[in-house]
PDB file of N, CA and C in Angstrom:
ATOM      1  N   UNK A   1       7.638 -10.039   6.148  1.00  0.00           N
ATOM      2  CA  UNK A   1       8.136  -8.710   5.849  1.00  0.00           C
ATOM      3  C   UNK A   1       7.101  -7.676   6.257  1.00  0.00           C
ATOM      4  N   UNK A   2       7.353  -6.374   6.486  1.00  0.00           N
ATOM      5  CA  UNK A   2       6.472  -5.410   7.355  1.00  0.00           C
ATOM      6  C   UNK A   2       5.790  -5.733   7.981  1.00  0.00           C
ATOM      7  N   UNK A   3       5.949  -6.536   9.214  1.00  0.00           N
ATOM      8  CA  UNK A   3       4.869  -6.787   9.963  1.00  0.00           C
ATOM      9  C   UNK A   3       3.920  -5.558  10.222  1.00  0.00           C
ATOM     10  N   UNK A   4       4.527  -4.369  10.449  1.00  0.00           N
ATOM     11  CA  UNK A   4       4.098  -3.414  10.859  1.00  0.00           C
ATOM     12  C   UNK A   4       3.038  -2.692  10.633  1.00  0.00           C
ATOM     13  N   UNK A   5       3.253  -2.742   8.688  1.00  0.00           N
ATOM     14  CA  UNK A   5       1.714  -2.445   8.041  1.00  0.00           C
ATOM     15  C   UNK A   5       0.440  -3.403   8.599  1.00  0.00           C
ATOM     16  N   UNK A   6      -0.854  -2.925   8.656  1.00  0.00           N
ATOM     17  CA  UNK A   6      -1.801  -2.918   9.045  1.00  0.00           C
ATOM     18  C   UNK A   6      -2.398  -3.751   7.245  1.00  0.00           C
ATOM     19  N   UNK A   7      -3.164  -4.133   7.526  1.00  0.00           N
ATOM     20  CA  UNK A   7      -4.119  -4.415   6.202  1.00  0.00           C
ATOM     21  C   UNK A   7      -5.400  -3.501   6.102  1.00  0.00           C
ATOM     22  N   UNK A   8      -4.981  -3.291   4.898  1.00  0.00           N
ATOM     23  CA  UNK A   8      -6.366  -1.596   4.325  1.00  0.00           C
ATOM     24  C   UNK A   8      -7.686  -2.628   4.019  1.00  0.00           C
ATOM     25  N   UNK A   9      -7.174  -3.610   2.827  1.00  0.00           N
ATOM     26  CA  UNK A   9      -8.703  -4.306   2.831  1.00  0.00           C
ATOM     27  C   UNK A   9      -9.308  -4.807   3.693  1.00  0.00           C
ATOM     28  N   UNK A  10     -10.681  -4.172   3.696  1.00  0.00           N
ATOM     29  CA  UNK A  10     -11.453  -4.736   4.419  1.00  0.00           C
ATOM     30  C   UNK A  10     -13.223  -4.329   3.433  1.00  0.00           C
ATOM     31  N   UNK A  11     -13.746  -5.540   4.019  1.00  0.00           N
ATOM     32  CA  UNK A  11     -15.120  -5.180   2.993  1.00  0.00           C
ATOM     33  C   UNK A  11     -16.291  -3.960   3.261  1.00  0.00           C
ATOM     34  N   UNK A  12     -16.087  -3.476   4.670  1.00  0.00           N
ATOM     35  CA  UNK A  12     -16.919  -2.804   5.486  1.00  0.00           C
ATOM     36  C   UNK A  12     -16.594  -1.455   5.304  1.00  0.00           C
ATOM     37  N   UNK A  13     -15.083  -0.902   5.661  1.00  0.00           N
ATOM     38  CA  UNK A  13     -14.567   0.428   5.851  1.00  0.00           C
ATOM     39  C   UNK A  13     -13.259   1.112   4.628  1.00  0.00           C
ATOM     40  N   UNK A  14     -13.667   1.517   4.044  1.00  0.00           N
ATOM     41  CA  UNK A  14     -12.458   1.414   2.983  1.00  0.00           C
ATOM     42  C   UNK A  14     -11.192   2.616   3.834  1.00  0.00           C
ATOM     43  N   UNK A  15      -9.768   2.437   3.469  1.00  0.00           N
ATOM     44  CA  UNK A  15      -9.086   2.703   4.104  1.00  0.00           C
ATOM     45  C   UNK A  15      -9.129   4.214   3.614  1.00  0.00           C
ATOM     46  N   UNK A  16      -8.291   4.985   4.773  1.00  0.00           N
ATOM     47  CA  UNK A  16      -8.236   6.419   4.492  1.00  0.00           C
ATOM     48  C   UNK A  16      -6.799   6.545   3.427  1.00  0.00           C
ATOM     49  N   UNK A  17      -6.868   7.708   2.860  1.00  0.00           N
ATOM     50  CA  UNK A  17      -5.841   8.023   2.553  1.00  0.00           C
ATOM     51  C   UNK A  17      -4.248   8.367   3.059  1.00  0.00           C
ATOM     52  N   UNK A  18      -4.298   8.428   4.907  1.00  0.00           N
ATOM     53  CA  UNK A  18      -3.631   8.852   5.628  1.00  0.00           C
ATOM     54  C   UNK A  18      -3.052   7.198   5.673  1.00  0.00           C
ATOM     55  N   UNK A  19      -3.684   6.266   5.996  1.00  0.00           N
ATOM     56  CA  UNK A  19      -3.536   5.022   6.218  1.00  0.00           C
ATOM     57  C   UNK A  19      -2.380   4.644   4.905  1.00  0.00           C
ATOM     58  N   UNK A  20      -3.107   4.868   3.912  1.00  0.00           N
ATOM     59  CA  UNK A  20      -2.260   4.632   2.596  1.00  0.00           C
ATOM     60  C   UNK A  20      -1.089   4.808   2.395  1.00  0.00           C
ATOM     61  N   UNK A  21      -0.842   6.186   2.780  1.00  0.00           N
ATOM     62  CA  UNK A  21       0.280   6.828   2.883  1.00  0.00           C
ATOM     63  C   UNK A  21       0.809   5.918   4.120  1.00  0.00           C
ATOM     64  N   UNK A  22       0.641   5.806   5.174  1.00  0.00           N
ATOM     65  CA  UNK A  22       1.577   5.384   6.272  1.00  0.00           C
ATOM     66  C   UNK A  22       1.993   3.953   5.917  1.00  0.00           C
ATOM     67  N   UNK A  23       1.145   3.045   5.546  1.00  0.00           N
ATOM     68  CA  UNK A  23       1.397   1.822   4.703  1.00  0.00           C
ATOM     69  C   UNK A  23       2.602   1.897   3.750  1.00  0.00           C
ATOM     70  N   UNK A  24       2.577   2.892   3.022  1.00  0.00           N
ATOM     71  CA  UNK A  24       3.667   3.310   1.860  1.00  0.00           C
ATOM     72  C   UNK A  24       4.816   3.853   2.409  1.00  0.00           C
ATOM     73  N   UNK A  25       4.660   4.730   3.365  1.00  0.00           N
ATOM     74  CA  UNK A  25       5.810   4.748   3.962  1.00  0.00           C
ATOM     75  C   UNK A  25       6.618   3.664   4.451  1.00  0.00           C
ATOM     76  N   UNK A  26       6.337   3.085   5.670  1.00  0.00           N
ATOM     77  CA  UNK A  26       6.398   1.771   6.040  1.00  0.00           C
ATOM     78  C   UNK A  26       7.127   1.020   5.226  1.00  0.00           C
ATOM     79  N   UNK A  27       6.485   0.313   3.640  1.00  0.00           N
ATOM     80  CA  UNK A  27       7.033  -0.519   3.171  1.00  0.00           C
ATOM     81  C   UNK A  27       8.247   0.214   2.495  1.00  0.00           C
ATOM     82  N   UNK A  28       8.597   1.412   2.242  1.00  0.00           N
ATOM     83  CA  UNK A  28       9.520   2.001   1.652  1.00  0.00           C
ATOM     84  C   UNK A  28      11.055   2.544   2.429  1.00  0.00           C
ATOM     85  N   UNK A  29      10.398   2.367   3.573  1.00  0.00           N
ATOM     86  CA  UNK A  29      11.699   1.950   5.043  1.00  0.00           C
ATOM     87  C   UNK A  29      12.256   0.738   4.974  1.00  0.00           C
ATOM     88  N   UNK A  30      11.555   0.099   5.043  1.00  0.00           N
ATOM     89  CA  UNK A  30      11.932  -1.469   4.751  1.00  0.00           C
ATOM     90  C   UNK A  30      12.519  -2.035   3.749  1.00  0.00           C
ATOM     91  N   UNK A  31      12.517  -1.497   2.659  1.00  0.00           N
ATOM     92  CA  UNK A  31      12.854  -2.242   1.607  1.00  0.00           C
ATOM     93  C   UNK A  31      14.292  -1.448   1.257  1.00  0.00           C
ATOM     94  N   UNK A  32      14.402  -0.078   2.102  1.00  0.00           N
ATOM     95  CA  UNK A  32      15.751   0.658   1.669  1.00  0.00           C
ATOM     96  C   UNK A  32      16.496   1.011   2.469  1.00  0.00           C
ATOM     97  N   UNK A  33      15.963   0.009   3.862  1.00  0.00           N
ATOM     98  CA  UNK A  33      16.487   0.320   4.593  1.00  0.00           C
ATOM     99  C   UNK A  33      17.096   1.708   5.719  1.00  0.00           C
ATOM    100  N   UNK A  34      16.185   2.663   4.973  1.00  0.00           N
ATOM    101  CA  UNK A  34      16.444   3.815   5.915  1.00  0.00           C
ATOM    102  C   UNK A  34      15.056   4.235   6.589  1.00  0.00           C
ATOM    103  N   UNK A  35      14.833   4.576   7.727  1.00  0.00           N
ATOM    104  CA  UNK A  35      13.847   5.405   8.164  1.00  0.00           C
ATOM    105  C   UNK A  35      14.323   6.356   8.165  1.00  0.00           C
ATOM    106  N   UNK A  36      14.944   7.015   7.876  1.00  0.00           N
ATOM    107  CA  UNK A  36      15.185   8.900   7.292  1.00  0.00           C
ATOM    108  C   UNK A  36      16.253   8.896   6.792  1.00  0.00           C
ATOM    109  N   UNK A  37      16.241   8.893   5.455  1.00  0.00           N
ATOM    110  CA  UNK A  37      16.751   8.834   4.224  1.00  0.00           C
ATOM    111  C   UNK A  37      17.701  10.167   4.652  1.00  0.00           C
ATOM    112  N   UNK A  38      19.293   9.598   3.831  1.00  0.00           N
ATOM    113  CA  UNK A  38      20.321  11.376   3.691  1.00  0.00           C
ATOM    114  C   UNK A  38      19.216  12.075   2.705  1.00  0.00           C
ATOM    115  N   UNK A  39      20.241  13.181   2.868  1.00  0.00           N
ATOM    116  CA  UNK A  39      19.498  14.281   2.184  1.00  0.00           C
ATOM    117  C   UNK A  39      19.576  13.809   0.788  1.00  0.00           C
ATOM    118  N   UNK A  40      20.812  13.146   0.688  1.00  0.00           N
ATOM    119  CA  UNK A  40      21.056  12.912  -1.228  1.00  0.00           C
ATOM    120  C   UNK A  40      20.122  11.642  -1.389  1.00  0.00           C
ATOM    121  N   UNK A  41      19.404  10.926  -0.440  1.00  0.00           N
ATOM    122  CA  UNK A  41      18.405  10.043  -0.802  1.00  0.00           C
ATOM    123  C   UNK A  41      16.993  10.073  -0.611  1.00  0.00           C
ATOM    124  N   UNK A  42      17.322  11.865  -0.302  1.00  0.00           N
ATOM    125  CA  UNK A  42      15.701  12.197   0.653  1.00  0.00           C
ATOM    126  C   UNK A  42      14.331  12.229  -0.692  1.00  0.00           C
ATOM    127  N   UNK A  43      14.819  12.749  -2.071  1.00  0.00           N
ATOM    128  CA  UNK A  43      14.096  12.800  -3.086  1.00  0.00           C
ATOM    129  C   UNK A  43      13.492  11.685  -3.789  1.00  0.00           C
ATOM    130  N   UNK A  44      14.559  10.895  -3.764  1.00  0.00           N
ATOM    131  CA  UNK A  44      14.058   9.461  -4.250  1.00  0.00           C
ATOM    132  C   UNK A  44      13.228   8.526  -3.406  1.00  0.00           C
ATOM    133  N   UNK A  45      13.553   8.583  -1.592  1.00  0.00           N
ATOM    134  CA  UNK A  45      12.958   8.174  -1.116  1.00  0.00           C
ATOM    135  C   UNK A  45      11.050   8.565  -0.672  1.00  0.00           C
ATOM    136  N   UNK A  46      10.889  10.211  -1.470  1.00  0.00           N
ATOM    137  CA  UNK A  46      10.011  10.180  -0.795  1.00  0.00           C
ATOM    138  C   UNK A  46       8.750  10.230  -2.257  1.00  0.00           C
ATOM    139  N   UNK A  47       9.650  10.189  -3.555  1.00  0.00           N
ATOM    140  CA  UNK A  47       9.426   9.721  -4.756  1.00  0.00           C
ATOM    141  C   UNK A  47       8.866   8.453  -4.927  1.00  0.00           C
ATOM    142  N   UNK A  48       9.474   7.257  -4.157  1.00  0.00           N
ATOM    143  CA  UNK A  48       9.063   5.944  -4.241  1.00  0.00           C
ATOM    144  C   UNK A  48       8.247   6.064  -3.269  1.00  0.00           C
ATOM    145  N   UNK A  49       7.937   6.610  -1.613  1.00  0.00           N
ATOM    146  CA  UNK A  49       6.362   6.743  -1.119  1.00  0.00           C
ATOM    147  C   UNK A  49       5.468   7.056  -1.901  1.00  0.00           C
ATOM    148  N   UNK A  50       5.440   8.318  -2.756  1.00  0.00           N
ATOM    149  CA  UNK A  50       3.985   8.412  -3.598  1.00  0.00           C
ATOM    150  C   UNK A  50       3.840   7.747  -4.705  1.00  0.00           C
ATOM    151  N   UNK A  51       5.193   7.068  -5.251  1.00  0.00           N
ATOM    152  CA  UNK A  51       4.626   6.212  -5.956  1.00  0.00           C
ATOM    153  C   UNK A  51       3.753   4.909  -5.359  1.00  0.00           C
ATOM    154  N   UNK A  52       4.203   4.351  -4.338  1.00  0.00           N
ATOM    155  CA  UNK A  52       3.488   3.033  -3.447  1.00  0.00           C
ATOM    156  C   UNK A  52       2.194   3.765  -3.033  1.00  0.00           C
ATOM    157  N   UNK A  53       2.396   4.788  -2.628  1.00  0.00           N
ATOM    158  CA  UNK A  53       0.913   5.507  -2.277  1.00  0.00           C
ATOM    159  C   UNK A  53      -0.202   5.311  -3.176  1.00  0.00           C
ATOM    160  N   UNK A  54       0.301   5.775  -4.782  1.00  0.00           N
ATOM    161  CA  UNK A  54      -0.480   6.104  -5.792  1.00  0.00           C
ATOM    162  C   UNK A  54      -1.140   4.230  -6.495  1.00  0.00           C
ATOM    163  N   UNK A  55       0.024   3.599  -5.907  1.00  0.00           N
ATOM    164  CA  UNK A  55      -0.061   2.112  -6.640  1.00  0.00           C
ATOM    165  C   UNK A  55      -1.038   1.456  -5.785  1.00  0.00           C
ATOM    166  N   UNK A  56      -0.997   1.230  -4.112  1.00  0.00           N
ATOM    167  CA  UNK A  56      -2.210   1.078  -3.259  1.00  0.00           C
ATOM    168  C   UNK A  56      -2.836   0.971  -3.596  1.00  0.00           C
ATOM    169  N   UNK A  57      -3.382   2.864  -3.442  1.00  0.00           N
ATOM    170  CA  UNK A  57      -4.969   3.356  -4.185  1.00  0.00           C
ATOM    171  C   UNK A  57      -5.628   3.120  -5.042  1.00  0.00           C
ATOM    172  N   UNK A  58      -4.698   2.759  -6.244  1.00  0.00           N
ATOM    173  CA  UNK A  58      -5.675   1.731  -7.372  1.00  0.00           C
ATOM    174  C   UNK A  58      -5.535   0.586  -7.085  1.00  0.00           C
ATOM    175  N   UNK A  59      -5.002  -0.567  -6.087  1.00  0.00           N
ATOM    176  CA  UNK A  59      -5.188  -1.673  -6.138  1.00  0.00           C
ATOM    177  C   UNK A  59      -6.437  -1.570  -5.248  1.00  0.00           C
ATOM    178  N   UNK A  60      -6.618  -0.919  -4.186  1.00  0.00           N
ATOM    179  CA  UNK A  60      -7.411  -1.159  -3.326  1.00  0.00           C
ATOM    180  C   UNK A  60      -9.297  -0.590  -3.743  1.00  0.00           C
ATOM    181  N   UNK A  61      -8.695  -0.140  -4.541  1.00  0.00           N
ATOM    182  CA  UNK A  61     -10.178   0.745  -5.196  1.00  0.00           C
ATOM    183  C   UNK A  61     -10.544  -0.595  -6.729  1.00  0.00           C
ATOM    184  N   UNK A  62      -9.534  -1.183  -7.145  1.00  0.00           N
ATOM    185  CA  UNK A  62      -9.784  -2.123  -7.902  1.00  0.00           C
ATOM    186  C   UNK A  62     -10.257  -3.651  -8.085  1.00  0.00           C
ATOM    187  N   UNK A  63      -9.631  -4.093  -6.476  1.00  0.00           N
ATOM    188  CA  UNK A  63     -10.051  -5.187  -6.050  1.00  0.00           C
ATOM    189  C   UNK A  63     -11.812  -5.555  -5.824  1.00  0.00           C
ATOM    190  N   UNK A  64     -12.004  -6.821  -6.192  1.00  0.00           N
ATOM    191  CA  UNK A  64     -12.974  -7.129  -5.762  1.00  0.00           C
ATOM    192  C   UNK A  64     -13.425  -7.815  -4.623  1.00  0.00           C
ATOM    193  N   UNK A  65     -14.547  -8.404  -4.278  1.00  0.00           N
ATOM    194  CA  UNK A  65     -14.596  -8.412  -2.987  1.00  0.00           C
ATOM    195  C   UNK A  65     -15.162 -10.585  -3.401  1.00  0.00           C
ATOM    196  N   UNK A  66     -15.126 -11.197  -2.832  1.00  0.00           N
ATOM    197  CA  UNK A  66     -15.074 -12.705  -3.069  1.00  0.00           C
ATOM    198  C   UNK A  66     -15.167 -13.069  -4.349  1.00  0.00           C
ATOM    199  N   UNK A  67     -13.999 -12.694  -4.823  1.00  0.00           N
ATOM    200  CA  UNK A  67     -13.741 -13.318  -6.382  1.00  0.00           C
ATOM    201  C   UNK A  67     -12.966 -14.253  -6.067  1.00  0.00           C
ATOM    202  N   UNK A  68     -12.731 -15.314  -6.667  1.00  0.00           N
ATOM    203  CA  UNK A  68     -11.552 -16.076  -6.610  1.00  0.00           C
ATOM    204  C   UNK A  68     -10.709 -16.178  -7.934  1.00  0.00           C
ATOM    205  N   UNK A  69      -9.628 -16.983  -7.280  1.00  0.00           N
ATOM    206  CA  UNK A  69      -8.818 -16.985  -8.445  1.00  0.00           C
ATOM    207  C   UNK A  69      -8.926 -18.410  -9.500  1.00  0.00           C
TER     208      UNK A  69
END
């Protein structure tokens, strides 16, 4: 699924925020199947980007770096 997204983690460069967002976009096309949402789905769709945006950013700022499970 999304091939398209890119992977943010990395141990060296932490990802931008622009990245984040395009990641979030991305998976939020995909999963609803529209790349440009009607107008009557334009709110919700761009509601669930900043939410994936906002959810990212703390995973990626939370993760650790060779922990295992």
């Amino acid at each position: 699924m999304c091939r398209s997204i890119k992977v943010l983690r990395e141990r060296d460069v932490a990802a931008t925020d622009e990245e984040i967002a395009a990641a979030a976009l991305q998976y939020v096309r995909k999963i609803s199947g529209y790349r440009v949402p009607s107008r009557a789905n334009e709110t919700a769709f761009n509601d669930a980007v900043d939410e994936v945006t906002i959810a990212s950013k703390r995973l990626l700022t939370t993760l650790r770096y060779g922990a295992r499970a």
